[in-house]
Protein backbone atom coordinates (compact mmCIF):
# COMPACT_ATOMS: atom_id res chain seq x y z
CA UNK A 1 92.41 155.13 166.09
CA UNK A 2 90.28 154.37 163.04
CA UNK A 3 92.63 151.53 162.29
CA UNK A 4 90.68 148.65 160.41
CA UNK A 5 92.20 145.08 160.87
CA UNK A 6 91.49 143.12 157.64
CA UNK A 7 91.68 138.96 157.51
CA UNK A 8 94.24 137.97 155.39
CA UNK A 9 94.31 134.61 153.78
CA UNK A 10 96.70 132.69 152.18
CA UNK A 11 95.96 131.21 148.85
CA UNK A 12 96.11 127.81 147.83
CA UNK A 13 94.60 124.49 146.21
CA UNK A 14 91.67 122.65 148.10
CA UNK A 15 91.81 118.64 148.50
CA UNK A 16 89.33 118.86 145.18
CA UNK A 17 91.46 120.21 143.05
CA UNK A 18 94.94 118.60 144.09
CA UNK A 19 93.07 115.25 143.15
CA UNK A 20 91.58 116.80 139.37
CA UNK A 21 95.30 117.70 138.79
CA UNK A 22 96.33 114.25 139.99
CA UNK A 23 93.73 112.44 137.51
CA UNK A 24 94.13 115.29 134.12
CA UNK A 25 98.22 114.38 134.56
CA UNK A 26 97.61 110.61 135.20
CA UNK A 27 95.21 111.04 131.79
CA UNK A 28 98.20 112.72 130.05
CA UNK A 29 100.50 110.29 131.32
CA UNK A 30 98.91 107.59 130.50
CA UNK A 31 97.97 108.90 126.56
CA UNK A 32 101.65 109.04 126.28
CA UNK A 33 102.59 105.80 127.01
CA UNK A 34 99.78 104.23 125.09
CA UNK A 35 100.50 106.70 122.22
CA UNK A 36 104.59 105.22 122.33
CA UNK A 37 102.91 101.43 122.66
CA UNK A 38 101.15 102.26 119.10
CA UNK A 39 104.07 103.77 117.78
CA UNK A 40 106.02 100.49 118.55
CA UNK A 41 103.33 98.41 117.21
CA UNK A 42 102.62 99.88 113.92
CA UNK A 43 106.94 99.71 113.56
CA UNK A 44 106.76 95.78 114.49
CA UNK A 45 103.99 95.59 111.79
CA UNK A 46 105.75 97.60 109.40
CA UNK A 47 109.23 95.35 109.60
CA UNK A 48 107.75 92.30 109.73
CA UNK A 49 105.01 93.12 106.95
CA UNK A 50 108.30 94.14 104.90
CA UNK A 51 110.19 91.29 105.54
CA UNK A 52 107.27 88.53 104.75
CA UNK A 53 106.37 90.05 101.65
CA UNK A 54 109.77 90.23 100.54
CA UNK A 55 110.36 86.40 101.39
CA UNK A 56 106.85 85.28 99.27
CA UNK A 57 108.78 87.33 96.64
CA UNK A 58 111.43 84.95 96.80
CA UNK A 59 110.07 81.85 97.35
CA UNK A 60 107.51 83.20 94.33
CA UNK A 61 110.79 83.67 92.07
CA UNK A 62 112.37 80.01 92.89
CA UNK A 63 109.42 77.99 91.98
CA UNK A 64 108.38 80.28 88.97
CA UNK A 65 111.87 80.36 87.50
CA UNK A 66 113.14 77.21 88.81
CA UNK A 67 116.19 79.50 89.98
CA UNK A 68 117.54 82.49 92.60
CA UNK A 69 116.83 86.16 91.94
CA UNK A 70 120.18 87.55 91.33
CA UNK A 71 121.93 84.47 90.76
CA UNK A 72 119.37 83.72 88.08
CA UNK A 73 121.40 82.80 84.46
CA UNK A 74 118.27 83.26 82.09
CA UNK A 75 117.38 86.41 83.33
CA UNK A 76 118.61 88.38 80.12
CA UNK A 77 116.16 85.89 78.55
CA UNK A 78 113.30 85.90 80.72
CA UNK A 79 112.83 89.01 82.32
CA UNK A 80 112.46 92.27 81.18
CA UNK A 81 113.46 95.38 82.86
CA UNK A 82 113.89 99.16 82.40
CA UNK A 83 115.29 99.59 79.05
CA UNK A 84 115.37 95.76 77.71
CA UNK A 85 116.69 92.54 78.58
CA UNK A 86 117.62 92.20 82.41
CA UNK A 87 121.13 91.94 84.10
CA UNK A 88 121.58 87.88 84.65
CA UNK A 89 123.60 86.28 87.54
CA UNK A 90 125.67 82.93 86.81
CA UNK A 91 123.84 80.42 88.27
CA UNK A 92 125.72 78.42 90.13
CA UNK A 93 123.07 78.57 93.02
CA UNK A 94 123.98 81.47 95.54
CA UNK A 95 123.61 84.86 95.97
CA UNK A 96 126.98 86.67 96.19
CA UNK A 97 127.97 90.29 96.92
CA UNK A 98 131.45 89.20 94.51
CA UNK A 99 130.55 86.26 92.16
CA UNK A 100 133.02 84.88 89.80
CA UNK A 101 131.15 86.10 86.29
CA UNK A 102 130.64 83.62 84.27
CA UNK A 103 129.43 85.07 80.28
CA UNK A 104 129.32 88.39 81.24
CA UNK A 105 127.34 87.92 84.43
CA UNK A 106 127.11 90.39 87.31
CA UNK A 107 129.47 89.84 90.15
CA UNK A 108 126.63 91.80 92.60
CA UNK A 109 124.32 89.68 92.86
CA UNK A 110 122.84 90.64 96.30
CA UNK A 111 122.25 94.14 95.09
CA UNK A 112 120.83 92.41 91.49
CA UNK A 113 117.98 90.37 93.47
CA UNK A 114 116.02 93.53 93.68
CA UNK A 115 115.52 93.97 89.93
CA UNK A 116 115.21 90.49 89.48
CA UNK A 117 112.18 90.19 92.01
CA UNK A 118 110.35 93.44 90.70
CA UNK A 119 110.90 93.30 87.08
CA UNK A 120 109.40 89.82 87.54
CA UNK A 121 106.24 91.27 89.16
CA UNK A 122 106.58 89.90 92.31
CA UNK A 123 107.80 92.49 94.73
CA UNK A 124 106.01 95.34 94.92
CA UNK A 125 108.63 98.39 93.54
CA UNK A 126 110.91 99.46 90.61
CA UNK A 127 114.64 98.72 91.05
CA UNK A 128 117.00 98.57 88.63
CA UNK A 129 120.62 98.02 89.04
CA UNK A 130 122.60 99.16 85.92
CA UNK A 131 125.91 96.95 85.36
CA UNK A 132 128.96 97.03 87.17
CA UNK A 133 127.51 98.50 90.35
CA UNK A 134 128.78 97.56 93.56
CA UNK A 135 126.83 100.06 95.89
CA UNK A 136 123.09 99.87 96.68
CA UNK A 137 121.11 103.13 96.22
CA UNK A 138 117.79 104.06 96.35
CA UNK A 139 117.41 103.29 92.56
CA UNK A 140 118.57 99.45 93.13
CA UNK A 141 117.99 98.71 96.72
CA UNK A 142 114.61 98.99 98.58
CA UNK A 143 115.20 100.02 102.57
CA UNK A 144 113.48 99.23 106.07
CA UNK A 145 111.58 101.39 107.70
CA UNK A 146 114.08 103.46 109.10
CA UNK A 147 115.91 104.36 105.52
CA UNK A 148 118.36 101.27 105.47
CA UNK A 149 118.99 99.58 102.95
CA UNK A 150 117.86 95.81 102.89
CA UNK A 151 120.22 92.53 101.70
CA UNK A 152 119.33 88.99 100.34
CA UNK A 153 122.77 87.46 100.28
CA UNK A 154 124.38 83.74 100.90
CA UNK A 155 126.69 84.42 103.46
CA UNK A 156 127.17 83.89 107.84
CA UNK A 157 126.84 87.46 108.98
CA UNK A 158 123.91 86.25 111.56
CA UNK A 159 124.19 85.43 115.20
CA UNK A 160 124.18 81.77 116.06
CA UNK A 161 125.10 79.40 118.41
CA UNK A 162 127.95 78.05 116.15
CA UNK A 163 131.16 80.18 115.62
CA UNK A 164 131.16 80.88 113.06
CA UNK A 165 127.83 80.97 111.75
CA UNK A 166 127.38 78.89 108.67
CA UNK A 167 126.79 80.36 104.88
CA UNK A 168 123.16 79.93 104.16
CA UNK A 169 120.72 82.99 102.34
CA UNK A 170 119.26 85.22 104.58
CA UNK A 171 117.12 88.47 104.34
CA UNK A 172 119.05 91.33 106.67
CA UNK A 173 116.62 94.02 107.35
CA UNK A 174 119.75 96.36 107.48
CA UNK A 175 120.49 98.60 110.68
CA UNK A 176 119.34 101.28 112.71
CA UNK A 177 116.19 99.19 113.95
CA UNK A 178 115.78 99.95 117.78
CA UNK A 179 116.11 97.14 120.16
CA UNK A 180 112.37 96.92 121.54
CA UNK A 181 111.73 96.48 117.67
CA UNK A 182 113.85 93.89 116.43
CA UNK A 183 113.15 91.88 119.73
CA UNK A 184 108.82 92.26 119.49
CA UNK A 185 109.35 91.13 115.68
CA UNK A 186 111.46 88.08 116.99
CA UNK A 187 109.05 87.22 119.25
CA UNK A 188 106.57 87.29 117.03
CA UNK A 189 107.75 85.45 114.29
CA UNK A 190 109.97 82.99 116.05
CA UNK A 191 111.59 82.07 119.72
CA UNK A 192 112.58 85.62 120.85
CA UNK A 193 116.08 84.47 121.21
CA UNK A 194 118.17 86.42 118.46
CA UNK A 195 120.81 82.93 117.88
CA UNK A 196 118.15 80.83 117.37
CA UNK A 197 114.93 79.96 115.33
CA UNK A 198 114.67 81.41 111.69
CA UNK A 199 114.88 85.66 112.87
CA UNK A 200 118.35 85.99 114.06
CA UNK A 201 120.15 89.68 115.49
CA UNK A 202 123.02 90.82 112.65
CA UNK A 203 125.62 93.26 112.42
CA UNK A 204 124.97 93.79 108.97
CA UNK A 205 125.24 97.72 107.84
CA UNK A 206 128.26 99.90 106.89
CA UNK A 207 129.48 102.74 104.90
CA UNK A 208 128.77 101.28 101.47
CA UNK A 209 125.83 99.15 102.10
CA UNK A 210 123.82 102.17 104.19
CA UNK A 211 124.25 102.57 107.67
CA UNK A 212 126.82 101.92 110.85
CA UNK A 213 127.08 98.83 111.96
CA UNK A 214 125.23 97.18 114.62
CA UNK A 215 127.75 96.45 117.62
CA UNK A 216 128.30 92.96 117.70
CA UNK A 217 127.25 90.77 120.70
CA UNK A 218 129.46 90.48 123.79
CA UNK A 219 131.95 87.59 124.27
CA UNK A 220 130.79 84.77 126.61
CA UNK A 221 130.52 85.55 130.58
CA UNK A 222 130.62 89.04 129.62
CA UNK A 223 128.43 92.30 130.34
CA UNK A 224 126.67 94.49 128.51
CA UNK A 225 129.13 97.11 127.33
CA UNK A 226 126.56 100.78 125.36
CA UNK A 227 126.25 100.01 121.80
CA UNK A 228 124.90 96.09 122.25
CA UNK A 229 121.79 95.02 121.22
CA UNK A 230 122.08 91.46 122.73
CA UNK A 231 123.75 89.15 125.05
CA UNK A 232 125.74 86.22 123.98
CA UNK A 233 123.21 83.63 125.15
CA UNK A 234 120.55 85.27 122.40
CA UNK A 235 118.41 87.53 125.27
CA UNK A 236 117.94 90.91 123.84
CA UNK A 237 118.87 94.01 125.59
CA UNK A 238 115.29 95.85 125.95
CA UNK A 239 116.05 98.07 128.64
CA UNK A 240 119.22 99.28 128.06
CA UNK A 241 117.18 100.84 124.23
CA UNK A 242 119.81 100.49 122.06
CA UNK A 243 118.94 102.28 118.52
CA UNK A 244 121.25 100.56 116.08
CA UNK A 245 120.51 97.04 116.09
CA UNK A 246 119.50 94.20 113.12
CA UNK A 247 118.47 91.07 112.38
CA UNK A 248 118.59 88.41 109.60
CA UNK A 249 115.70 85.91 108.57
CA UNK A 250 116.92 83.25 107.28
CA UNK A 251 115.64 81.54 103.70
């Protein structure tokens, strides 16, 4: 029988090239996470960048004008803005969302700070807020990074050791800024604890101000429930990524 027998041989990977598949995914691996460690970075820089230039703005505005961008009374005098004489606040020394008017003042005075602050030349921008409004928009409001609108406003809607936290101004960066962020840029500019220090954690964002609102911190003792940004003690919740979270400098 003429039969021929041939070797047959299974095919498969030799010890070199298991380990040059090992190192190309490690490389791959690796350029991913480094690639997502930028991408955080330049988001830190970008909120914090936002939020300090908007704060020279309105320290800038107080000791030029000797008053508060939105709540200042010469305004109509002073500054000029798209189409004439600015929209004036009524002085009595706080920024208000619902100010009594006083001579045909605005009652929105958070939302009027913006015009104030660029017609003046000191925030970078053009927003105008016509009268009567009571919504911000993209024409009157500037937003974070993430398409939120922003708020410079006199009122307690910060975290803080007290309960309730007291009225003072404060910048909110508005919502919908993920928890590694808003924790790097507290650590960075402050203590890292979101009750404390001058960067605080906020709920601050809802259907007429742009965005949901953040979920608000959980009652002492308790655990961390999906939707929570940070504990009650301040520590914020890194690993758990939360995406809709905020914070509040304070002026």
């Amino acid at each position: 029988m003429g039969w021929v027998m041939r070797e047959c041989r299974q095919g498969g990977f030799t010890l070199i090239e298991i380990v040059i598949v090992l190192v190309i995914l490690g490389l791959l691996m690796g350029g991913v996470l480094k690639g997502q460690e930028l991408i955080t970075s330049a988001r830190v820089r970008s909120v914090t960048a936002l939020m300090d230039g908007v704060k020279a703005a309105f320290y800038g505005f107080q000791d030029r004008f000797r008053g508060l961008p939105g709540d200042y009374m010469m305004a109509d005098k002073v500054l000029r803005c798209a189409g004439g004489a600015c929209l004036r606040g009524n002085g009595d020394g706080v920024i208000e969302r619902n100010a009594v008017p006083l001579g045909g003042s605005e009652p929105n005075e958070a939302t009027l700070t913006w015009t104030h602050l660029t017609s003046s030349g000191l925030l970078n921008g053009s927003y105008s807020m016509t009268a009567g409004e009571t919504v911000a928009t993209d024409a009157n409001t500037p937003t974070n990074p993430f398409n939120i609108y922003m708020q410079i406003v006199y009122d307690g809607r910060y975290a803080d050791k007290a309960s309730p936290a007291p009225n003072r101004h404060n910048l909110k960066i508005g919502a919908l800024v993920p928890v590694e962020i808003a924790a790097e840029v507290d650590r960075k500019a402050d203590d890292g604890i979101g009750i404390s220090g001058s960067f605080r954690y906020s709920t601050y964002g809802d259907a007429a101000t742009g965005g949901n609102a953040p979920v608000a911190p959980p009652a002492p003792a308790a655990t961390y429930s999906p939707g929570q940004c940070m504990s009650d003690t301040g520590l914020w919740y890194v690993a758990q990524g939360e995406a809709n979270c905020g914070g509040a400098s304070l002026l």
